[in-house]
Structures are given as C-alpha cells and as structure tokens.
N, C-alpha and C. Protein backbone atom coordinates (compact mmCIF):
# COMPACT_ATOMS: atom_id res chain seq x y z
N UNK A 1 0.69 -16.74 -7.17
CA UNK A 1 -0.07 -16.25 -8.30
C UNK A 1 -1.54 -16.18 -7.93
N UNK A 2 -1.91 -15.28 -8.27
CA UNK A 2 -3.76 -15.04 -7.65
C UNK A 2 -4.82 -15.58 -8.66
N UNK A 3 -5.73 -16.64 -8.46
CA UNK A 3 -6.27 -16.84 -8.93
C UNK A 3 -6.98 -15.93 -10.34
N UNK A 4 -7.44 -16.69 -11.51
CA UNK A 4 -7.69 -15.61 -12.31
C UNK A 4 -9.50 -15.15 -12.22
N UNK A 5 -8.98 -13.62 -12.40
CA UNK A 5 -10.65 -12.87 -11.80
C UNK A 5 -10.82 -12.17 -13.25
N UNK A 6 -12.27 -11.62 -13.27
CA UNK A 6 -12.82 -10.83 -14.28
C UNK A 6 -12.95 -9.89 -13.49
N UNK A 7 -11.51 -8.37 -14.07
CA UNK A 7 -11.37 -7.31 -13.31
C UNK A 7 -12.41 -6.27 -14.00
N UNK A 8 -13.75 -6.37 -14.37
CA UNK A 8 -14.56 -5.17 -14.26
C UNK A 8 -15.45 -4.94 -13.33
N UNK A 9 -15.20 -3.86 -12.47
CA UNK A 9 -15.97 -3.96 -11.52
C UNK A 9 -16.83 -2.66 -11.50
N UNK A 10 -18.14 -3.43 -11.67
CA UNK A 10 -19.41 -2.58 -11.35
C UNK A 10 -20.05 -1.80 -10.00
N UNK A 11 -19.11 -2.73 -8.84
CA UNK A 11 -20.17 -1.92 -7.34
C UNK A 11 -19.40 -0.83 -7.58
N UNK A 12 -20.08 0.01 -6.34
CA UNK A 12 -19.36 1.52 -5.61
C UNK A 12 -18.40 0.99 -4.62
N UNK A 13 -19.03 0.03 -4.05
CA UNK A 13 -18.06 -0.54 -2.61
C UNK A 13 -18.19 -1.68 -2.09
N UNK A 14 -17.47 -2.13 -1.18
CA UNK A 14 -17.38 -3.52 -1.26
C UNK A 14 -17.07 -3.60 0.57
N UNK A 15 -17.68 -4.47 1.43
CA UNK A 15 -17.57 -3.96 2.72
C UNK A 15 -16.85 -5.51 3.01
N UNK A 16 -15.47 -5.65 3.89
CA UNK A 16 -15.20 -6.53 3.98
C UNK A 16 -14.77 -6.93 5.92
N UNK A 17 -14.86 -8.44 6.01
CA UNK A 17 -15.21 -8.88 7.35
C UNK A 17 -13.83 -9.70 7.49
N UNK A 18 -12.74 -8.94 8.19
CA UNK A 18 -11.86 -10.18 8.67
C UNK A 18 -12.03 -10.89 10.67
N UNK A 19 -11.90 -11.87 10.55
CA UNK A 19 -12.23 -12.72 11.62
C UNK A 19 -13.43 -13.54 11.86
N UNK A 20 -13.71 -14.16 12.78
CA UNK A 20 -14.57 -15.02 13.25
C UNK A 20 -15.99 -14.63 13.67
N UNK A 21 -17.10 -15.02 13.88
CA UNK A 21 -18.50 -14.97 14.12
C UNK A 21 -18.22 -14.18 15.32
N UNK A 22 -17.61 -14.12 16.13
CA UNK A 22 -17.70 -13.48 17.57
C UNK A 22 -16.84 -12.53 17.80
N UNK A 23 -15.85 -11.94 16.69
CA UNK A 23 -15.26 -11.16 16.96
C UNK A 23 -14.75 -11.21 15.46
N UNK A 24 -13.59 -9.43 15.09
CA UNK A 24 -12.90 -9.72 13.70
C UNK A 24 -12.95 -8.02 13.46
N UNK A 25 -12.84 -7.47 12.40
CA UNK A 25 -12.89 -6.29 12.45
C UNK A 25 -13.06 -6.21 10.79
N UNK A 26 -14.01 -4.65 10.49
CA UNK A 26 -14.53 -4.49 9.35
C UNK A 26 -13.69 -3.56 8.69
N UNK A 27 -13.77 -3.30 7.21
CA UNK A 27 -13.15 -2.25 6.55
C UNK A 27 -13.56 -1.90 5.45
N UNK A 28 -13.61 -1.08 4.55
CA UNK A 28 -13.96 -1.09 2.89
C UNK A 28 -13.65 -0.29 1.88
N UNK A 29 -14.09 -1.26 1.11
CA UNK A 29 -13.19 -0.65 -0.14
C UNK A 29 -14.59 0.42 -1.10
N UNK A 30 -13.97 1.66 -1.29
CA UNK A 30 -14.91 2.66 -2.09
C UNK A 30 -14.80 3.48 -3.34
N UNK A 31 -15.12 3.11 -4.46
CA UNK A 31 -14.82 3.83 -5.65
C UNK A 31 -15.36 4.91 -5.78
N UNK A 32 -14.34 6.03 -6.23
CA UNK A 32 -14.62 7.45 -6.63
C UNK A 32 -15.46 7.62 -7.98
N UNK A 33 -16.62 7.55 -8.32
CA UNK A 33 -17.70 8.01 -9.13
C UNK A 33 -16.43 8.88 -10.56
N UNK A 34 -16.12 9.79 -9.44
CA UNK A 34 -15.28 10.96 -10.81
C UNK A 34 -13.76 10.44 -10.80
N UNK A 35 -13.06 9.58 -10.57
CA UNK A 35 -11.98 9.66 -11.12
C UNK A 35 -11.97 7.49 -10.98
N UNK A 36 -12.62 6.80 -10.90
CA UNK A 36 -12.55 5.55 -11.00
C UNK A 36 -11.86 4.81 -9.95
N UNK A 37 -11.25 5.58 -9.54
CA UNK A 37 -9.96 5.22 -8.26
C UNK A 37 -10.83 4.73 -7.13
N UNK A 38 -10.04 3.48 -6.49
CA UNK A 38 -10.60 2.85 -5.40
C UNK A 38 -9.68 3.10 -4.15
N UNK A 39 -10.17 3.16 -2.66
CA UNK A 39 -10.03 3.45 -1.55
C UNK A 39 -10.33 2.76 -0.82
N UNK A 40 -9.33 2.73 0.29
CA UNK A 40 -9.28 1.89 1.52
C UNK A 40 -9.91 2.28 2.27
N UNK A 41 -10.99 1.79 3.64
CA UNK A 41 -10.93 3.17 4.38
C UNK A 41 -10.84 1.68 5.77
N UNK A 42 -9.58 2.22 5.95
CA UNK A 42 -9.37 1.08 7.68
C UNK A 42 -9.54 1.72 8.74
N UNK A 43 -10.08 2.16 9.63
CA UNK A 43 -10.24 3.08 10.72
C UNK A 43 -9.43 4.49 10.42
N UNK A 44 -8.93 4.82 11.13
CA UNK A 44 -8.12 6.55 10.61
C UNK A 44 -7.56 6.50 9.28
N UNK A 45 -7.43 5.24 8.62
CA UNK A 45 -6.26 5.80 7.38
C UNK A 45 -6.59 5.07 6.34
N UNK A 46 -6.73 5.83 5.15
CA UNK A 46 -7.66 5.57 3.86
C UNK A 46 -6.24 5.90 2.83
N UNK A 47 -6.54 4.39 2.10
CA UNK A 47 -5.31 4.46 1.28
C UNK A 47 -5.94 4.24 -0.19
N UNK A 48 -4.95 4.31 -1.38
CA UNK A 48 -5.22 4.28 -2.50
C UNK A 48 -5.22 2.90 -3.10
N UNK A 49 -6.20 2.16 -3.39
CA UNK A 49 -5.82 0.77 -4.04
C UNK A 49 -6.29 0.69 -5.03
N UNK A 50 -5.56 -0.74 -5.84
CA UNK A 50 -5.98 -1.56 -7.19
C UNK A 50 -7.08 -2.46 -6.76
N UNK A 51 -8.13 -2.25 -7.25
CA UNK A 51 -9.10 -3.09 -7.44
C UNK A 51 -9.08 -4.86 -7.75
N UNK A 52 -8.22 -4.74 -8.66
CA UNK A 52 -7.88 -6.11 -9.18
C UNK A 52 -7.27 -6.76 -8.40
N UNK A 53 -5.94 -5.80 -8.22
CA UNK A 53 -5.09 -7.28 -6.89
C UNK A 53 -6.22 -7.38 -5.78
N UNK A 54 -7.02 -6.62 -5.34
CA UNK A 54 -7.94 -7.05 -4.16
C UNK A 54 -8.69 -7.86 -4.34
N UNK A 55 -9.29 -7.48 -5.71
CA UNK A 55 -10.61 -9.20 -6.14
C UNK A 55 -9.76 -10.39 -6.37
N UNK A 56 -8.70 -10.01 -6.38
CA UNK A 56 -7.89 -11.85 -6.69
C UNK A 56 -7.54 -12.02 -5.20
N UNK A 57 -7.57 -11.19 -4.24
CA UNK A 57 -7.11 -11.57 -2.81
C UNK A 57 -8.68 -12.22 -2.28
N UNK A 58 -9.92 -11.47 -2.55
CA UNK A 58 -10.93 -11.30 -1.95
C UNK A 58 -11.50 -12.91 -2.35
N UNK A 59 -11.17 -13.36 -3.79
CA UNK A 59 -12.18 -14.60 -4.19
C UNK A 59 -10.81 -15.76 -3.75
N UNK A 60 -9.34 -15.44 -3.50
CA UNK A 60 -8.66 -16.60 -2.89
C UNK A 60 -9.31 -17.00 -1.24
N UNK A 61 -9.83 -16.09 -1.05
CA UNK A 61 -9.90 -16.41 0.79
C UNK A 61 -11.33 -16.59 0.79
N UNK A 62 -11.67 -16.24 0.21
CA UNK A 62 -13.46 -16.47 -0.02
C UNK A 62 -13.58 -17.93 0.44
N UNK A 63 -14.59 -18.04 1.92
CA UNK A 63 -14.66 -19.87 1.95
C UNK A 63 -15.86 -19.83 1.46
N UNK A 64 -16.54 -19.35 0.65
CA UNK A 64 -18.00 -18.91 -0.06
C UNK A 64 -17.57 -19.60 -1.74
N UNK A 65 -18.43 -19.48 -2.23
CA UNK A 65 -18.41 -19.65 -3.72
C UNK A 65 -17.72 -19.67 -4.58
N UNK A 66 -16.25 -20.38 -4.59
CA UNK A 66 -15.43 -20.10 -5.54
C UNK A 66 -15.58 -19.15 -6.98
N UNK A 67 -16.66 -19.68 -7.61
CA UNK A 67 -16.54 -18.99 -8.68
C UNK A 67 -17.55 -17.97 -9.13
N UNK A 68 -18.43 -17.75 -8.45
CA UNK A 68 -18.54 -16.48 -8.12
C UNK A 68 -18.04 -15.32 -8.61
N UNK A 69 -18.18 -14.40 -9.36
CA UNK A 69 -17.55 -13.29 -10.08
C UNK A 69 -17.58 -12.40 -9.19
N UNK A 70 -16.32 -12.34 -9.03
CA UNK A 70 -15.87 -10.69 -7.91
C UNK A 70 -16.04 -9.34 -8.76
C-alpha cells in the first residue's frame, strides 16, 4: 500500500535520479499544459503515466523528507 500523498500536482515536471553519487541514471516525468496528462520520458521511450501512483512511489523511496508534499 503506498503511503498516503496529496495528489494535486502543481509542477510541469519532475526530474528524477536513480542510483548512487558516482553513477545512476536520470529520467522525467512531464505534464502536458493542454490535456493534463503526464509522461515518461526514459531515453528512446516516453510512456503515458499516473501522476499519483508515482508521487506515492517518489515520497516511499525518498531518503529526504518524509513529509514533504509531493
């Protein structure tokens, strides 16, 4: 069960860092202005996502600020 988040989300995008200080690889997430819809973009292949299941993934792994509003 994913922690509980406050799913309104105000950014455009959200740039995220998996791995370690010396290595890891980047990716991000980008909302469409005209249709609200959020996007993956992982190197070649940009997929369609829910915002929400991601902020409940993004503030579980977070070793930062628990509560913190995603």
């Amino acid at each position: 069960m994913h922690p509980r988040v406050t799913c309104r989300p105000s950014a455009e995008g959200v740039l995220v860092h998996n791995g370690g200080v010396h290595s890891g690889h980047y990716y991000a997430f980008i909302r469409s202005t005209l249709s609200e819809q959020w996007y993956k973009f992982d190197d070649e292949r940009v997929t369609k996502e829910n915002y929400c299941t991601n902020a409940a993934d993004w503030k579980k792994n977070s070793k930062y600020d628990r509560n913190q509003q995603v």
